[in-house]
Protein backbone atom coordinates (compact mmCIF):
# COMPACT_ATOMS: atom_id res chain seq x y z
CA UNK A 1 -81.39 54.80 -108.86
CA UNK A 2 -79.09 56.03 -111.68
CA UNK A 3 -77.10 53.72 -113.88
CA UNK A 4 -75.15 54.27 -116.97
CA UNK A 5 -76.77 52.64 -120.36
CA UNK A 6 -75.49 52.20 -123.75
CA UNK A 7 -78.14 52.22 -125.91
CA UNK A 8 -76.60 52.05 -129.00
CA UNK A 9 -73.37 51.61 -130.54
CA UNK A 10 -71.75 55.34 -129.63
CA UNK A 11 -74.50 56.32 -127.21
CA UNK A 12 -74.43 56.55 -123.59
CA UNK A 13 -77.36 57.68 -121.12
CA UNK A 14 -78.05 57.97 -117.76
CA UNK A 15 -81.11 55.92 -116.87
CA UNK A 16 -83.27 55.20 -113.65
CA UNK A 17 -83.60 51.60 -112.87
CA UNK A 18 -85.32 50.25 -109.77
CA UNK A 19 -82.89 49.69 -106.34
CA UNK A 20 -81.72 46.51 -105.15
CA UNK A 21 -84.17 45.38 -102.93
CA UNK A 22 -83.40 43.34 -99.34
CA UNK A 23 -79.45 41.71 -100.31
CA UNK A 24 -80.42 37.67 -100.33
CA UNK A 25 -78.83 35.10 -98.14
CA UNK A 26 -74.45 35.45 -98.77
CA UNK A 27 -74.50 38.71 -100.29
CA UNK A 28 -74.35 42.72 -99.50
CA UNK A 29 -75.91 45.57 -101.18
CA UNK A 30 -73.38 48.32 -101.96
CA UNK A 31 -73.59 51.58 -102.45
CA UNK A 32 -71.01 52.78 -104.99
CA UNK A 33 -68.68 55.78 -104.32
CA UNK A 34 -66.56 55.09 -107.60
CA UNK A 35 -66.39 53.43 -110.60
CA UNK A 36 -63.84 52.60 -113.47
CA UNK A 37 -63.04 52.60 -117.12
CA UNK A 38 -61.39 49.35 -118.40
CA UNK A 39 -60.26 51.15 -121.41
CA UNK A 40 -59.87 49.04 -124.22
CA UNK A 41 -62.83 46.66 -123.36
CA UNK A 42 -65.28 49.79 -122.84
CA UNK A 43 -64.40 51.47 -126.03
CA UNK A 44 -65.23 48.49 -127.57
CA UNK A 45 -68.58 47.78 -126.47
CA UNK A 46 -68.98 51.67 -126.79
CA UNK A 47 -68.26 51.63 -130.49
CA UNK A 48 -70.24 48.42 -131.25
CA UNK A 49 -67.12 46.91 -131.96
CA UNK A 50 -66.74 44.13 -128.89
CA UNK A 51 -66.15 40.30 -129.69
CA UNK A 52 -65.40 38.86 -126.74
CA UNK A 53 -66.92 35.14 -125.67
CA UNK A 54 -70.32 36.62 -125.96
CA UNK A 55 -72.49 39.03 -127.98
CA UNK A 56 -73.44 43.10 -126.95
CA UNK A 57 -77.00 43.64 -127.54
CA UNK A 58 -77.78 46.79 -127.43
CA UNK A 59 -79.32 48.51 -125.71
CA UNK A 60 -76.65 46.97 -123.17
CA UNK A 61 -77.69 45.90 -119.41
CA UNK A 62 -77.66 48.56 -117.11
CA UNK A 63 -74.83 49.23 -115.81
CA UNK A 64 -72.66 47.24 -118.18
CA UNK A 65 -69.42 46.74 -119.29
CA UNK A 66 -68.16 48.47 -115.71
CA UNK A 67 -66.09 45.73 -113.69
CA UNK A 68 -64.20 47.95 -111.59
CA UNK A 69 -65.56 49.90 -108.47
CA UNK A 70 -65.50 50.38 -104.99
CA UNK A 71 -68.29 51.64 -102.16
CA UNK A 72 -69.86 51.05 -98.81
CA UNK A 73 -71.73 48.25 -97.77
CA UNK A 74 -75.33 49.74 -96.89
CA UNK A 75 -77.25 46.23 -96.18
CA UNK A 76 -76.45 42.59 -95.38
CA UNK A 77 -78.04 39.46 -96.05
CA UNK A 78 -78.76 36.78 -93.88
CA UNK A 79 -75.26 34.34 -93.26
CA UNK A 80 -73.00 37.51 -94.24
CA UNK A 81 -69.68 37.00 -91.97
CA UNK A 82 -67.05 38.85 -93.37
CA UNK A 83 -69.13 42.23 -93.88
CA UNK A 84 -71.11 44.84 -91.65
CA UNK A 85 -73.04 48.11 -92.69
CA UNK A 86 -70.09 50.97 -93.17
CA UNK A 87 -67.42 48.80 -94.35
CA UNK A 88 -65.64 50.05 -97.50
CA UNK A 89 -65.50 47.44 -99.84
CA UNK A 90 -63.78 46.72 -103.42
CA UNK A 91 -65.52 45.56 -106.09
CA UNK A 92 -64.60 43.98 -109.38
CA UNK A 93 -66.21 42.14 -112.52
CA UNK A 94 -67.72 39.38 -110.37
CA UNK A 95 -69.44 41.84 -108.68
CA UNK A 96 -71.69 42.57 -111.48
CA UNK A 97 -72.41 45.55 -113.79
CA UNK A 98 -70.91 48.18 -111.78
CA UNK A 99 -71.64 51.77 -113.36
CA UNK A 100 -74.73 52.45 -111.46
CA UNK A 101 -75.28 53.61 -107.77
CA UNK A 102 -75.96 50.54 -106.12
CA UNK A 103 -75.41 46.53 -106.25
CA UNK A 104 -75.95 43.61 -104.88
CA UNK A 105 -73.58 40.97 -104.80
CA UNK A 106 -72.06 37.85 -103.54
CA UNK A 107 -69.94 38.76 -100.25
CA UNK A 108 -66.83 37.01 -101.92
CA UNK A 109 -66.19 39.66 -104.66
CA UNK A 110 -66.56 42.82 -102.79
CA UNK A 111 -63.76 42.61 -100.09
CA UNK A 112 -63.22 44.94 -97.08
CA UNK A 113 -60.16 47.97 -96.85
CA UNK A 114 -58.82 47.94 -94.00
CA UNK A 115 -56.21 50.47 -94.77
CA UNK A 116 -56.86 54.36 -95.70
CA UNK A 117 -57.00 54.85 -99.14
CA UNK A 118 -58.74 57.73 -101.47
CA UNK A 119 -62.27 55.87 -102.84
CA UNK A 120 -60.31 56.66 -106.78
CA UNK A 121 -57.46 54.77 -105.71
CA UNK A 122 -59.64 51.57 -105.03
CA UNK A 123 -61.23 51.44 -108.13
CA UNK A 124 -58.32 49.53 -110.63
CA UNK A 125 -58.34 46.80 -108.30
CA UNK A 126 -59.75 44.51 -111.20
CA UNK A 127 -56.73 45.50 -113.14
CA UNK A 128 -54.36 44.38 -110.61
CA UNK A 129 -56.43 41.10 -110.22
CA UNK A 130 -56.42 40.01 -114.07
CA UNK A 131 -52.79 40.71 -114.37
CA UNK A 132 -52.10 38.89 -111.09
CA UNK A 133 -53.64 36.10 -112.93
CA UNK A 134 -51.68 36.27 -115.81
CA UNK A 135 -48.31 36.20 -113.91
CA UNK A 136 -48.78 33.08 -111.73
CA UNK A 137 -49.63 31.18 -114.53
CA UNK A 138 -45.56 31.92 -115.58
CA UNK A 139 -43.33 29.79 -113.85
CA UNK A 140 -40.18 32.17 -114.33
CA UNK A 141 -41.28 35.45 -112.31
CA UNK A 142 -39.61 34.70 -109.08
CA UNK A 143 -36.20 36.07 -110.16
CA UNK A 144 -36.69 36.33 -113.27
CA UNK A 145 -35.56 38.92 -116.29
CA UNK A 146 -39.01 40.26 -117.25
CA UNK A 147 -39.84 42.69 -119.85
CA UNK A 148 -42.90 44.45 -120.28
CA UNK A 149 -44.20 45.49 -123.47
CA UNK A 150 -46.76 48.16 -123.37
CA UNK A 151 -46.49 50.59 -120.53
CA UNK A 152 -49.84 51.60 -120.24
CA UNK A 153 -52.33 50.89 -117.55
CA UNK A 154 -51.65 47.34 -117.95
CA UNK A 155 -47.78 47.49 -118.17
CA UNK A 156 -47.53 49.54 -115.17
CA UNK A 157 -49.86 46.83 -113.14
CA UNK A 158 -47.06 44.31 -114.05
CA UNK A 159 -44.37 46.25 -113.24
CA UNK A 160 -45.93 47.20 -109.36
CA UNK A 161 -46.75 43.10 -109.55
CA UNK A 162 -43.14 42.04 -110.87
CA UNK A 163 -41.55 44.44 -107.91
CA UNK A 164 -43.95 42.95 -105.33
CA UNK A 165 -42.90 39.13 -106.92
CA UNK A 166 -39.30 39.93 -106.59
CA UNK A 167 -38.26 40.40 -110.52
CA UNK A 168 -34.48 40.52 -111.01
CA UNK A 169 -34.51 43.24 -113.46
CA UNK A 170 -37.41 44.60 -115.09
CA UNK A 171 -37.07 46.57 -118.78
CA UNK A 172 -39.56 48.47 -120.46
CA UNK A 173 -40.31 48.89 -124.02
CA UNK A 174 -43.01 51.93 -124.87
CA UNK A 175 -43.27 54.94 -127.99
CA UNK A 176 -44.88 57.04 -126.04
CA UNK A 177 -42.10 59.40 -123.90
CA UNK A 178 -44.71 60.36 -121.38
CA UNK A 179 -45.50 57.01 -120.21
CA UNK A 180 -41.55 55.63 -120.21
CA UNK A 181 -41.43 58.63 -117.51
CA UNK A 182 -44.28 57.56 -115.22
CA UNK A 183 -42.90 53.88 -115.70
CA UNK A 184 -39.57 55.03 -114.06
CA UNK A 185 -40.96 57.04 -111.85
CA UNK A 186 -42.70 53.80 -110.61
CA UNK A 187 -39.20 52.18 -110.02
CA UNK A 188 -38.65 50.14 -113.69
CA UNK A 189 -34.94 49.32 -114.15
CA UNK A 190 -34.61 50.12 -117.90
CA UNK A 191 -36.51 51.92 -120.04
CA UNK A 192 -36.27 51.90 -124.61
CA UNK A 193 -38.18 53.42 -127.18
CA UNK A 194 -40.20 50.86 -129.01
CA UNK A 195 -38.69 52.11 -132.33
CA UNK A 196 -35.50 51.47 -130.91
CA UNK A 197 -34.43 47.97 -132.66
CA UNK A 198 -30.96 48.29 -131.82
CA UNK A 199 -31.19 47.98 -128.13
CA UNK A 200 -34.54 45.66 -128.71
CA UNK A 201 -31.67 43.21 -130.49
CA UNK A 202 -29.17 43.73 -127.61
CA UNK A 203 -31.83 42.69 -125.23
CA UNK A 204 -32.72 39.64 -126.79
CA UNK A 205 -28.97 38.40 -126.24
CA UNK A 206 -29.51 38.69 -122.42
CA UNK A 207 -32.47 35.77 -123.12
CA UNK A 208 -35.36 37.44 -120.44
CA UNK A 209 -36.78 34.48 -119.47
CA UNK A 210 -40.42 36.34 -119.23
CA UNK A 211 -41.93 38.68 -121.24
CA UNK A 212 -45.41 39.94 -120.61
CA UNK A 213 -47.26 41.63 -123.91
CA UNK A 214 -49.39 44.70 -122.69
CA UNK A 215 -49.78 46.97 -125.57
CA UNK A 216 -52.33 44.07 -127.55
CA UNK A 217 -50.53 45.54 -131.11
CA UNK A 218 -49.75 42.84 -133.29
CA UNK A 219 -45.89 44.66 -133.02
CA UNK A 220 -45.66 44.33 -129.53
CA UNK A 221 -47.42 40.15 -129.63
CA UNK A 222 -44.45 39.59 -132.15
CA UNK A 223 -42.06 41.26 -130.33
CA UNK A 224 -42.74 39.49 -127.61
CA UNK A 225 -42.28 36.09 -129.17
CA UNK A 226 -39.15 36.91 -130.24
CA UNK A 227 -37.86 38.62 -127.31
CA UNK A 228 -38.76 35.78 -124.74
CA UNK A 229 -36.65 33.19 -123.86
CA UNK A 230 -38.71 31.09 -121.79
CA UNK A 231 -42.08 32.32 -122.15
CA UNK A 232 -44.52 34.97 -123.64
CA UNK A 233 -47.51 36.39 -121.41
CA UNK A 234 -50.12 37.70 -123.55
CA UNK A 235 -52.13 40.27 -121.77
CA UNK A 236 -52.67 42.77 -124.44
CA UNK A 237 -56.39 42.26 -126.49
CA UNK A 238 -56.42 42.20 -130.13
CA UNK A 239 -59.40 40.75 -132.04
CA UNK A 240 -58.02 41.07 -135.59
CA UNK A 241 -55.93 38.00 -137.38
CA UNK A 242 -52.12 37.98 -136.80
CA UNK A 243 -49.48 36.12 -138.77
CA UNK A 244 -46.70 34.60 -136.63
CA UNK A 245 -43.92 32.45 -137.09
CA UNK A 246 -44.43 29.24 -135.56
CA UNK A 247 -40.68 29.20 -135.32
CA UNK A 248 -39.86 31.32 -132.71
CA UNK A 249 -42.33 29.15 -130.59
CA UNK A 250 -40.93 25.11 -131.41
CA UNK A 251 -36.96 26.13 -131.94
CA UNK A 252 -36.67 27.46 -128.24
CA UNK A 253 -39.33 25.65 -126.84
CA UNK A 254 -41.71 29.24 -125.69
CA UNK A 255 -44.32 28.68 -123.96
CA UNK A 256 -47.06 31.33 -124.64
CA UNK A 257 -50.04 32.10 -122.04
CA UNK A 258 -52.81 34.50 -121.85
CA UNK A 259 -55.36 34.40 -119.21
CA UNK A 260 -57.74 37.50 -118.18
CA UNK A 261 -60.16 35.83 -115.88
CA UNK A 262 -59.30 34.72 -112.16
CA UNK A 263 -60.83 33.23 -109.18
CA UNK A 264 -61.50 34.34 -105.39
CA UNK A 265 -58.26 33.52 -104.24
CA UNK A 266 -56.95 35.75 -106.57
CA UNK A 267 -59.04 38.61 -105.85
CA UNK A 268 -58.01 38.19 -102.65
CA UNK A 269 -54.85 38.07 -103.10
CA UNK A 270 -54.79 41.35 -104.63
CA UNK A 271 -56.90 43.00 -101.92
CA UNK A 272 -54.80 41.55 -99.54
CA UNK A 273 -51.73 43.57 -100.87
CA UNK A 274 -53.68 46.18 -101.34
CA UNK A 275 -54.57 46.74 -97.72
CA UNK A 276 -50.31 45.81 -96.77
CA UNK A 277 -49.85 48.54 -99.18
CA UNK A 278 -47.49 46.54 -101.58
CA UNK A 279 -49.69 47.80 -104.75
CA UNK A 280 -51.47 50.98 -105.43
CA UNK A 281 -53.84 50.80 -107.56
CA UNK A 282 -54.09 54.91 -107.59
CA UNK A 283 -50.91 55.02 -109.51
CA UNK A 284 -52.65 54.41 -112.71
CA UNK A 285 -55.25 57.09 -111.86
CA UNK A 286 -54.84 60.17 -113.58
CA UNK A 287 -58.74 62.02 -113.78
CA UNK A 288 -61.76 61.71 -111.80
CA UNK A 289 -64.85 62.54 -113.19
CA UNK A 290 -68.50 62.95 -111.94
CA UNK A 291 -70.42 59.69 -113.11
CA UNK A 292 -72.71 61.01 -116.24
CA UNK A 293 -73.15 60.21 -119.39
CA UNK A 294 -70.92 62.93 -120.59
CA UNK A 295 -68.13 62.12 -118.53
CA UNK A 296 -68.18 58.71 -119.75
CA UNK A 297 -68.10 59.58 -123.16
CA UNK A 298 -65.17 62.01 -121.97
CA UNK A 299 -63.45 59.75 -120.06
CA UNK A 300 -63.34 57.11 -123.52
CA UNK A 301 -62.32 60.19 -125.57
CA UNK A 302 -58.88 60.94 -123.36
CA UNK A 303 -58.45 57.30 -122.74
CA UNK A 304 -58.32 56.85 -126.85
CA UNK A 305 -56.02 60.18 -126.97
CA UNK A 306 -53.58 58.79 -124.57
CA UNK A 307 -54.16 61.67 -122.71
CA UNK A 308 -55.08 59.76 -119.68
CA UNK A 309 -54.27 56.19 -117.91
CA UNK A 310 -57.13 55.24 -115.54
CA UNK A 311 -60.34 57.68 -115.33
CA UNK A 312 -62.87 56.87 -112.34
CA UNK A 313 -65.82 58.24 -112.51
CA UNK A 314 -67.34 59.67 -108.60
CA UNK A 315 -71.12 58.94 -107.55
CA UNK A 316 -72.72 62.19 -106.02
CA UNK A 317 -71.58 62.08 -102.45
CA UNK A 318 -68.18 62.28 -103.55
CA UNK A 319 -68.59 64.37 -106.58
CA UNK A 320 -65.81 67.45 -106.76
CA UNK A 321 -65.74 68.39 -110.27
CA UNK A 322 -63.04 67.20 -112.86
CA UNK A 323 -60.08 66.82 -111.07
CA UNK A 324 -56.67 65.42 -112.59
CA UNK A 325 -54.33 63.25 -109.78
């Protein structure tokens, strides 16, 4: 079967690796229809520039960094409940290495669809699942004044999430026009120009008791800080040094969280709402691209343009061309 490879920092390839073989007991082999870029993270292990908890050696795992997918179950092990042959399933990091055609994982992570969805639309389920994890470890989103920081793949995740929660009022902050637009066209209440310190200082008289940081630019982390009354999520990745001033933490008593992994009852959670159709994922979708080497590359190219919020790349059967949604 096919899987995509980085050999070397900058390199991508297409590369046959053996199929699964029978799925063992409490897990289901999966044939993948689609798979997504995790933008940040992938052009990081791309570039050779990744330092997260553990070390890239390249070449990288088959497969690897991809954590966000969907398919079709082809084959179940033995003690498999929840799953039969045919049922389209979402996958995410748990799952395993998901940028090749098939995989076999534990029944927990890839979770059936009940409801009719496009296969591109499933894939940024993993998004929705991280950042579900970051908001209920706030304890002022029920009702709360939230701002969001960053209106990129990530910011528009918490704003679907912060509707779903029940947010009082929910204000944007974003330099790029293109993406303030798609953020109101996705319901947001309020909408400024990063640049805009005026209204930024206006704001922070209202005290927004949350404010979740989704652009990872030491700006936006210290904007945060200041802006937050109550508390400061951190969901935005930045792996160089930052000064801050303790200051704004201790004199109003901020409590500042990040958290990127989750558990089961997350994930299902998030598929759960999913199939109720109180989040869609396919919002953040903007191209689909046949899964290659090439497309990846091209995929991390618009990504790192801006040009583009989510790309998923399509596996053969569902392969039509470069498409933009």
């Amino acid at each position: 079967m096919k899987a995509l490879q980085i050999k070397s920092p900058g390199k991508a390839e297409i590369v046959e690796v053996p199929e699964p073989g029978p799925p063992p007991a409490g897990h289901v082999c999966v044939r993948m229809r689609v798979t997504g870029l995790c933008g940040r993270h992938e052009w990081s292990v791309f570039n050779g520039t990744y330092r997260g908890s553990r070390s890239v050696f390249y070449p990288a795992r088959p497969g690897f960094p991809g954590r966000e997918g969907a398919g079709e179950v082809v084959e179940t092990g033995p003690q498999v409940e929840s799953l039969r042959v045919g049922d389209r399933v979402a996958l995410c990091g748990g799952a395993g290495d998901l940028h090749q055609e098939y995989i076999t994982t534990p029944e927990k992570w890839a979770l059936k669809i009940t409801c009719e969805r496009p296969w591109p639309s499933l894939a940024p389920a993993d998004l929705f699942a991280r950042m579900l994890a970051l908001l209920k470890s706030g304890e002022k989103i029920l009702r709360a004044n939230a701002v969001i920081i960053g209106l990129g793949p990530a910011g528009l995740a918490a704003l679907l999430w912060l509707k779903v929660l029940g947010a009082r009022k929910i204000t944007g902050i974003e330099f790029d026009p293109a993406r303030m637009a798609g953020a109101l066209r996705l319901g947001i209440d309020e909408v400024m120009p990063a640049s805009d310190r005026r209204s930024q200082d206006l704001l922070a008289k209202t005290r927004p008791e949350t404010v979740i940081e989704c652009s990872g630019s030491h700006t936006g982390i210290q904007a945060a800080l200041a802006l937050a009354a109550r508390e400061a999520l951190l969901f935005g990745y930045n792996d160089s040094p930052l000064l801050i001033d303790l200051s704004q933490w201790m004199d109003k008593g901020l409590a500042v969280k990040t958290r990127t992994a989750y558990d089961w009852l997350v994930w299902e959670e998030t598929v759960t709402c999913l199939n109720r159709r109180l989040i869609d994922p396919g919002a953040l979708v903007t191209h689909t691209l046949p899964f290659s080497a090439e497309s990846y590359v091209r995929a991390l190219e618009l990504i790192s343009r801006r040009e583009a919020l989510r790309v998923v790349l399509t596996f053969p059967s569902e392969n039509k061309g470069d498409s933009t949604t």
